[in-house]
Every structure is written in C-alpha cells, then in structure tokens.
N, C-alpha and C. Protein backbone atom coordinates (compact mmCIF):
# COMPACT_ATOMS: atom_id res chain seq x y z
N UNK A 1 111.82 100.85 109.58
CA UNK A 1 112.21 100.42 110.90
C UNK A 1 112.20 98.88 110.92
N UNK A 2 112.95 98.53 111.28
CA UNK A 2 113.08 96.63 111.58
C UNK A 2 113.21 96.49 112.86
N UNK A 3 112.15 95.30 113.02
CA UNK A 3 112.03 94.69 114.47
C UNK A 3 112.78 93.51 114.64
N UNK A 4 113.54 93.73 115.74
CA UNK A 4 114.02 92.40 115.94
C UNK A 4 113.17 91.64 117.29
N UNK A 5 113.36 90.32 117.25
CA UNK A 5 112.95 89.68 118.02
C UNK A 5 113.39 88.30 118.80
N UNK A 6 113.67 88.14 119.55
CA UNK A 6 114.18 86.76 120.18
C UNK A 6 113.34 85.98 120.04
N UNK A 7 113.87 84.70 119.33
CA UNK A 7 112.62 83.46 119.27
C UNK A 7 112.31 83.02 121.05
N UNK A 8 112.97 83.46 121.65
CA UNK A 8 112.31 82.83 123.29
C UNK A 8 111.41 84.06 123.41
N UNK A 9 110.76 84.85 122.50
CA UNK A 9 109.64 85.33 123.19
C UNK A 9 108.61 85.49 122.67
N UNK A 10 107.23 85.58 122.95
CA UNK A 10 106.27 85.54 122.17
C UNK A 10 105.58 86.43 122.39
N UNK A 11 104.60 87.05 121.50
CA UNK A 11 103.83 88.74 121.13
C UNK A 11 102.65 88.04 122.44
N UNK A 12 101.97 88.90 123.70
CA UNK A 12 101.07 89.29 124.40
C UNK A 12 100.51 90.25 124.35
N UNK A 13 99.31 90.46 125.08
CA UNK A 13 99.20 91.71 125.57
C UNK A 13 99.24 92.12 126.57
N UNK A 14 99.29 93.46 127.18
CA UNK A 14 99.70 93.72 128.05
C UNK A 14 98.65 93.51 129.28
N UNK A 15 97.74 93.38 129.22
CA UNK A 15 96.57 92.54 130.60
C UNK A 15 97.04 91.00 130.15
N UNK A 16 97.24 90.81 129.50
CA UNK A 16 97.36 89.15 129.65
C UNK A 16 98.63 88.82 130.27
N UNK A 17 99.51 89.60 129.92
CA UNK A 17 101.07 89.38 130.50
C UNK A 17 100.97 89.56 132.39
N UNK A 18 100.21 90.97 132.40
CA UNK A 18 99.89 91.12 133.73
C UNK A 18 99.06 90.01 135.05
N UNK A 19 98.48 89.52 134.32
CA UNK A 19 97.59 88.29 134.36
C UNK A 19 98.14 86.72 135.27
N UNK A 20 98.66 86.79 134.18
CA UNK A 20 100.13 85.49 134.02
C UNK A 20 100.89 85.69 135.26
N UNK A 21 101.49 87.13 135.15
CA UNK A 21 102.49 86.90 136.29
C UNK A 21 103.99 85.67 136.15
N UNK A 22 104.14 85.44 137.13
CA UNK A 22 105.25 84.53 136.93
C UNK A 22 104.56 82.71 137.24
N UNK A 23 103.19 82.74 137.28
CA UNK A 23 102.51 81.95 136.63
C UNK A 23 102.43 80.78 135.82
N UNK A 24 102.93 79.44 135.85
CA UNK A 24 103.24 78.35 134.71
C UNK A 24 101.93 77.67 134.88
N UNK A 25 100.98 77.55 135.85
CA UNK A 25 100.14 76.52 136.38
C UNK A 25 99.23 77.46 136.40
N UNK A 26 97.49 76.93 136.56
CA UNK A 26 96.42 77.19 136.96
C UNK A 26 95.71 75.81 137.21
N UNK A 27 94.32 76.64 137.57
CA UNK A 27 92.95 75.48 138.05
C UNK A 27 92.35 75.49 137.09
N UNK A 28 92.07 74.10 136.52
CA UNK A 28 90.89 74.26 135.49
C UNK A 28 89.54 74.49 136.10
N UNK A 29 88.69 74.83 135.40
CA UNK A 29 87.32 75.48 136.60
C UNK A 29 86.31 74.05 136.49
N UNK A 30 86.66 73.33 135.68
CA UNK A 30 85.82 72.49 135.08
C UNK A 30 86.43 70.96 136.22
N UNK A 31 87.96 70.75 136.19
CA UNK A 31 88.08 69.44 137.27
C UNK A 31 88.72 69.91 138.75
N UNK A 32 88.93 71.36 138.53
CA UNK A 32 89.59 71.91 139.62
C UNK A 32 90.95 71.43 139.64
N UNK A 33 91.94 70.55 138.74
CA UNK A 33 93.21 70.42 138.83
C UNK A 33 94.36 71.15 138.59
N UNK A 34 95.17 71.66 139.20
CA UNK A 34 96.29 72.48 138.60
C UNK A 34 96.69 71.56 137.21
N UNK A 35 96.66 72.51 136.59
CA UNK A 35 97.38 72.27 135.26
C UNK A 35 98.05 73.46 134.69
N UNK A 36 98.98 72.90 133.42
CA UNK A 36 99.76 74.01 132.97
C UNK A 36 99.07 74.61 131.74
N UNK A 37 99.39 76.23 132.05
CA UNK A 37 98.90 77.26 131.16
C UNK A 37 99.55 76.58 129.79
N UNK A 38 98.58 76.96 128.83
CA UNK A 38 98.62 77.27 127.01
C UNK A 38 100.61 77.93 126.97
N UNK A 39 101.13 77.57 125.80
CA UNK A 39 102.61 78.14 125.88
C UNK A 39 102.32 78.23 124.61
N UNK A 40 102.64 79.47 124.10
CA UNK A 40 102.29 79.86 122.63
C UNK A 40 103.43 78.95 121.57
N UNK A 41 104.40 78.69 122.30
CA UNK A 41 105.84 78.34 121.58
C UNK A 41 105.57 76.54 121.51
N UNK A 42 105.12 76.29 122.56
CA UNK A 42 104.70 74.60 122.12
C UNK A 42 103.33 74.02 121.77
N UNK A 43 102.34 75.06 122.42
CA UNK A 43 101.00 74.54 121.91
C UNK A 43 100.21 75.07 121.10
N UNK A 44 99.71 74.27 120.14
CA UNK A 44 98.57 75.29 118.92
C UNK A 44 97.68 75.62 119.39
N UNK A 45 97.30 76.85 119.31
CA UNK A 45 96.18 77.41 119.46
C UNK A 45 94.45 76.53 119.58
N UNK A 46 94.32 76.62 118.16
CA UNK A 46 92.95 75.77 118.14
C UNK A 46 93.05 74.53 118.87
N UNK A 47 94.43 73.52 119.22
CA UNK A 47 93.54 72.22 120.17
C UNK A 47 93.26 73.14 121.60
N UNK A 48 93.51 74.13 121.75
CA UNK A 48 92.84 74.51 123.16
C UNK A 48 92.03 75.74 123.42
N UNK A 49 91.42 76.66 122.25
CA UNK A 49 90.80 77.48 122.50
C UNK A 49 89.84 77.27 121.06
N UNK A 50 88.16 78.29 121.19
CA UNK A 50 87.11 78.50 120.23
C UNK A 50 87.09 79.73 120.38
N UNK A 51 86.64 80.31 119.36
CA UNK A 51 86.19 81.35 119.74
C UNK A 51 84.56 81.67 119.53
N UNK A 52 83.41 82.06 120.18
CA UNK A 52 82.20 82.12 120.06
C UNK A 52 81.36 83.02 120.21
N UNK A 53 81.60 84.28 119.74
CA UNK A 53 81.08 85.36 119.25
C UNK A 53 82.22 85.90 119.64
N UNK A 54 82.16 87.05 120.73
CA UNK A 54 83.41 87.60 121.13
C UNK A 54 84.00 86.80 122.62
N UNK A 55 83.64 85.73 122.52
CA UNK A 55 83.92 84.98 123.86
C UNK A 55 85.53 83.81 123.39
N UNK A 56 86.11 83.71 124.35
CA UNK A 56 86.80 82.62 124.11
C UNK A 56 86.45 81.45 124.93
N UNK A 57 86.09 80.52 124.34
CA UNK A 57 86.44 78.76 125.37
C UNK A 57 87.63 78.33 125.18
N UNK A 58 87.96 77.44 126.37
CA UNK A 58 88.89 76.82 127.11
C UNK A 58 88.39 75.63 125.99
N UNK A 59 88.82 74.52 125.24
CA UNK A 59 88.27 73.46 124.75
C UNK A 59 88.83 72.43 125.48
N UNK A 60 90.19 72.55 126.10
CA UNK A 60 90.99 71.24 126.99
C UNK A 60 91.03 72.06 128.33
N UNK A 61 91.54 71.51 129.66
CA UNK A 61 91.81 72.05 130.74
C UNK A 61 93.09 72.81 130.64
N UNK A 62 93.85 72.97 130.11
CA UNK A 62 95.36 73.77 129.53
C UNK A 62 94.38 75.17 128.99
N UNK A 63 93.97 74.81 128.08
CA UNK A 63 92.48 76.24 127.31
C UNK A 63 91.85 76.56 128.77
N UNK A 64 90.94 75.86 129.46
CA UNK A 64 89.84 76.69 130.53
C UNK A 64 90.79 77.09 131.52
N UNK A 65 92.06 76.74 132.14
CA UNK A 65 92.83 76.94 133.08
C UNK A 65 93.06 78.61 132.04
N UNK A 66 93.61 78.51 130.96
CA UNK A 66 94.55 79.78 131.14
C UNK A 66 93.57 81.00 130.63
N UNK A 67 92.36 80.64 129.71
CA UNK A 67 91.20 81.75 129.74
C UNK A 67 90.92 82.14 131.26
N UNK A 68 90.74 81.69 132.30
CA UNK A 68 90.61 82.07 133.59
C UNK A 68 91.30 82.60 134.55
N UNK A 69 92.62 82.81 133.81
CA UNK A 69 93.24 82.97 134.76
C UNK A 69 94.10 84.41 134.39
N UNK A 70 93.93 84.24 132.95
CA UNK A 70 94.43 85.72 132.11
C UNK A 70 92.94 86.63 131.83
N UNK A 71 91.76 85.68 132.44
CA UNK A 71 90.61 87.01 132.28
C UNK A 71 90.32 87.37 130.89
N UNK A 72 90.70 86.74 130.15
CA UNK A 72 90.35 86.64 128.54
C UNK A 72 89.05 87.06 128.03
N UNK A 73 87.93 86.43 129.18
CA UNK A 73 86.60 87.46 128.91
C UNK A 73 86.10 88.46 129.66
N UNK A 74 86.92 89.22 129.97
CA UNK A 74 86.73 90.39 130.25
C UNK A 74 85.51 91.87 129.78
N UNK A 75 84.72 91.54 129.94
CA UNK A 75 83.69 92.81 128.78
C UNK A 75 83.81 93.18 127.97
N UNK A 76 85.49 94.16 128.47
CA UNK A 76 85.72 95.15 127.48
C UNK A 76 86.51 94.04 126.15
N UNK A 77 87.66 93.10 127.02
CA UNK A 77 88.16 92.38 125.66
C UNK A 77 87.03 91.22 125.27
N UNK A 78 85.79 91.26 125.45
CA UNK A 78 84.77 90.47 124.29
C UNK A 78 84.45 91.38 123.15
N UNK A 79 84.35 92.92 124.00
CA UNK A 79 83.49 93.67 123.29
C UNK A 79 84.58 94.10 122.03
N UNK A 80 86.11 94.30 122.15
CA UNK A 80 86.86 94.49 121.20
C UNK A 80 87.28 93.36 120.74
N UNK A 81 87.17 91.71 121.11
CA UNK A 81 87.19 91.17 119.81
C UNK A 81 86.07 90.77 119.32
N UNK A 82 84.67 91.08 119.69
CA UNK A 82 83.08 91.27 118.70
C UNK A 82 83.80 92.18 117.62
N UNK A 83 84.13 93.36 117.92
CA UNK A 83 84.36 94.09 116.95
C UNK A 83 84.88 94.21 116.18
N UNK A 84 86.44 93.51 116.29
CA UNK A 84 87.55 92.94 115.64
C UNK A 84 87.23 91.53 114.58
N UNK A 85 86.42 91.02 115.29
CA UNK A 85 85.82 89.75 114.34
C UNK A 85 84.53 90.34 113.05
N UNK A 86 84.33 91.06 113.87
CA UNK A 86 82.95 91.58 112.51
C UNK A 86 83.96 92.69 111.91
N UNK A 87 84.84 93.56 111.49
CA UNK A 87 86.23 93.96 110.93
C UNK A 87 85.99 92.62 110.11
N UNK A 88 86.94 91.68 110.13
CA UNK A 88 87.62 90.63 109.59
C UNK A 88 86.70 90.17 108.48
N UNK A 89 85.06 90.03 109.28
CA UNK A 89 84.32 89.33 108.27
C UNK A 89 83.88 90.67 107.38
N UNK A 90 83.53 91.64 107.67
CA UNK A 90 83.45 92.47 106.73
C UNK A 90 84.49 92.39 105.75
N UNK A 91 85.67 92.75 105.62
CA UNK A 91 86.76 92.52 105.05
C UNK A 91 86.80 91.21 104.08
N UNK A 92 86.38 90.42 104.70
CA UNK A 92 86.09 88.82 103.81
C UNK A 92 84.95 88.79 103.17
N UNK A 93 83.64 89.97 103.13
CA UNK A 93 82.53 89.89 102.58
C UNK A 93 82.77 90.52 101.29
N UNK A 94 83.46 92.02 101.78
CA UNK A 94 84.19 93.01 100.74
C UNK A 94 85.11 92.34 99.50
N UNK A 95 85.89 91.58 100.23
CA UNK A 95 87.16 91.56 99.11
C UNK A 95 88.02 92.34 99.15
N UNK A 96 88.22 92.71 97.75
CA UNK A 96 89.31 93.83 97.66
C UNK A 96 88.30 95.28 97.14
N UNK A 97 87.44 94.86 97.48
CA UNK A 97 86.47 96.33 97.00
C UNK A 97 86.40 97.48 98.03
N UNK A 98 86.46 98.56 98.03
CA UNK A 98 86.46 99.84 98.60
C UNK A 98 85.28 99.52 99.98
N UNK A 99 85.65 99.87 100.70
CA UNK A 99 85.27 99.87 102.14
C UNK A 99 84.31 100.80 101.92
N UNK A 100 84.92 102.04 101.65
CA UNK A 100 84.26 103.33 102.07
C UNK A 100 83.91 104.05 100.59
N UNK A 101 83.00 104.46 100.47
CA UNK A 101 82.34 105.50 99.56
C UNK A 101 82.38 106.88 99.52
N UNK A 102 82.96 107.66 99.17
CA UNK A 102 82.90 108.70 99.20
C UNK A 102 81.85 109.63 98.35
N UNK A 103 81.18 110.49 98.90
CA UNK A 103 80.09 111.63 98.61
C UNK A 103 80.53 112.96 98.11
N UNK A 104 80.93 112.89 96.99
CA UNK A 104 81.52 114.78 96.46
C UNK A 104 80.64 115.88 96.59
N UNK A 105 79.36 115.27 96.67
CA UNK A 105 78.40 116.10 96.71
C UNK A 105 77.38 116.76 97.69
N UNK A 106 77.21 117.92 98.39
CA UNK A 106 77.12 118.13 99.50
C UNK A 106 75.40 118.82 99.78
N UNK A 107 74.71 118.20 98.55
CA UNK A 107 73.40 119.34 98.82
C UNK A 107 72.64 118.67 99.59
C-alpha cells in the first residue's frame, strides 16, 4: 500500500488536532501574551519543547502556549509516552538482541 501525502500537511493526533481547532494563537501561561502556536512545517521541535519523564515543557512561549493549549499533559498521554519512552530505551539497551525469550519447556 503507498501513502500519499500533501507536503501542506503534517502527521497529528487526533486530541491534538481537536485541541487546536482553527486555532493559530495562544497564551503563554508564563507572560500571559498571545502568541503563535509551534507549526511543525516551520519550527523545530527541540528549540521549543523537552521532554521530562513522560511530561512535555514548553522551553519558549510558542512551546508553553501550545503544550497548554493542545493538553499535551494529559495523564493518560504522560502515561503513554512514560511508556513509549521506556519502549525506546529498552530497545537502545537491547540492540539488536531478542526482546523476548522463549520457554519450550513447561514443567
């Protein structure tokens, strides 16, 4: 199967899209100024977000405006990217070595 894709659009998810809305601006919580949301297509990632366990920070007011406003720490999405991040580092501890072990033996 091949995906196509329009470069005017960029991969979300679907609470974050919901989030957004038709949305260009937020408040940073930190000077209270409207400012404009993170745009995946012009801004890099890392100058405006950390990530710190399963939490994300805002690192500029563009970062704390749009973590706040898309709800980014949400419980449930800390608790699935805790989990998603310890995945990754497991994976990076492993290598290319077998995850899983299997037991033929049943006594």
């Amino acid at each position: 199967m091949v995906a196509l894709m329009s470069p005017a659009l960029a991969l979300a998810c679907d609470r974050c899209n919901a989030y957004k809305g038709p949305n260009l601006t937020s408040i940073d919580p930190d000077s209270n100024a409207i400012v404009p949301l993170f745009n995946p297509r012009e801004d890099t990632w890392g100058d405006h977000f950390a990530v710190r366990g399963g939490r994300l920070t805002g690192l500029t007011p563009k970062g704390r405006a749009t973590v706040r406003l898309l709800n980014m720490n949400a419980p449930r999405r800390v608790e699935l990217r805790e989990a998603w991040l310890g995945t990754l580092r497991a994976k990076r501890f492993l290598g290319n070595r077998n995850i899983i072990r299997t037991n033929t033996s049943f006594r």
